[in-house]
Protein backbone atom coordinates (compact mmCIF):
# COMPACT_ATOMS: atom_id res chain seq x y z
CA UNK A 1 5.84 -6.30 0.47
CA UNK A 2 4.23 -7.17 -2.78
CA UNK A 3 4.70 -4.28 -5.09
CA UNK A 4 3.31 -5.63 -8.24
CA UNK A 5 0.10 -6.06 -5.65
CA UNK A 6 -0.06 -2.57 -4.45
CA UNK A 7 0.76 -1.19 -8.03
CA UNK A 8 -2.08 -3.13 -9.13
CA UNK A 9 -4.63 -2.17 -6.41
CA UNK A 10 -3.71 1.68 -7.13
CA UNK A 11 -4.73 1.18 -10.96
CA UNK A 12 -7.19 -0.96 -10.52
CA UNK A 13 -9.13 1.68 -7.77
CA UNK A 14 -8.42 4.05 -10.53
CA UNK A 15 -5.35 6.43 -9.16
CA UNK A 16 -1.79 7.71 -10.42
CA UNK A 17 1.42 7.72 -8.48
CA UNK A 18 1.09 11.95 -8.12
CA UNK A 19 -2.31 11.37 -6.20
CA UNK A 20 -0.41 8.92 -4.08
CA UNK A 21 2.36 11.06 -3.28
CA UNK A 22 0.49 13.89 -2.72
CA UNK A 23 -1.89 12.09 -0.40
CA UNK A 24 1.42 10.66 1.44
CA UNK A 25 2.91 13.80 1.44
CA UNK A 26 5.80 12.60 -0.40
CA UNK A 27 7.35 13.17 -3.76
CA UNK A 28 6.36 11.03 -6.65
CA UNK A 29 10.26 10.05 -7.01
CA UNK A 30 9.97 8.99 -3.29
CA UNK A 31 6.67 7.65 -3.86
CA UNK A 32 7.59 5.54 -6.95
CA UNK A 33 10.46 4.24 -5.10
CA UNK A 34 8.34 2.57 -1.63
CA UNK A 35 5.73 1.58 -4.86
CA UNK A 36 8.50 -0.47 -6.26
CA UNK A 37 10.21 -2.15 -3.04
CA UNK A 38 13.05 0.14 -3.10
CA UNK A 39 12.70 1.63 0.11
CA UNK A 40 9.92 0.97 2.99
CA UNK A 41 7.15 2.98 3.86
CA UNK A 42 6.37 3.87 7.30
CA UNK A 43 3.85 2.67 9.71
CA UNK A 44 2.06 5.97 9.26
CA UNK A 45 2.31 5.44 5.34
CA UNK A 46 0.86 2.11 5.26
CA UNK A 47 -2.27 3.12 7.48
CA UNK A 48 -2.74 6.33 5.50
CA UNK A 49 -2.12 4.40 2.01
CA UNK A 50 -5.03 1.50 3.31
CA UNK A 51 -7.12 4.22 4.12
CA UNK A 52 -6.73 5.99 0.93
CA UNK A 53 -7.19 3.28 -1.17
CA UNK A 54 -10.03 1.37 0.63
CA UNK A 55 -8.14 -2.28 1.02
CA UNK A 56 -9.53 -4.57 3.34
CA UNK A 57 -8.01 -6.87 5.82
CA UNK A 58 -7.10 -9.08 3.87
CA UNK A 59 -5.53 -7.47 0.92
CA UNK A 60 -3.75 -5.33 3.16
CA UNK A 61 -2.15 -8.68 4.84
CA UNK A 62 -1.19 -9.54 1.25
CA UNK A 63 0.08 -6.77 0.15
CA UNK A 64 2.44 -5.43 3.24
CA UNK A 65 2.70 -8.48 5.35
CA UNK A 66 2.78 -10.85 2.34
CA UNK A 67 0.11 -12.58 3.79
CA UNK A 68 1.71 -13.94 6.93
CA UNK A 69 -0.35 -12.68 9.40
CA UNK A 70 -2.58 -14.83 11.22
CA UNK A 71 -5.60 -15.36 10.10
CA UNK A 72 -7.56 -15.21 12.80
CA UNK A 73 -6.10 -11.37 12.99
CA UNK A 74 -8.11 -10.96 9.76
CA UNK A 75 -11.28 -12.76 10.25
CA UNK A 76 -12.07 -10.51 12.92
């Protein structure tokens, strides 16, 4: 995972880490923590988190799958 990517894509859509967390349902300790590549958030995170924040395909391979999945997966 790219964190300085997802950090950037949070303030650059305009939100804080407490919107984040709250939208997660986590604490912002726990929150900053998945933000920062300390631990990994889950499958159910990472869909809720793309939701939240609008990415697309692609940045969402960039960010979480550091851009390693196919392409084709993401042309589609």
């Amino acid at each position: 995972m790219k964190s300085l990517e997802l950090k950037a894509e949070r303030v650059r859509r305009g939100y804080t880490q407490e919107q984040i967390a709250k939208e997660l349902g986590v604490s912002v300790a726990v929150y900053c923590l998945k933000e920062n590549g300390k631990t990994a958030f889950t499958d159910a995170q990472k869909l809720a988190l793309i939701n939240f924040l609008g990415l697309t395909l692609q940045e969402t391979n960039n960010i979480f799958y550091d851009g390693e999945l196919p392409s084709g997966a993401i042309s589609k």
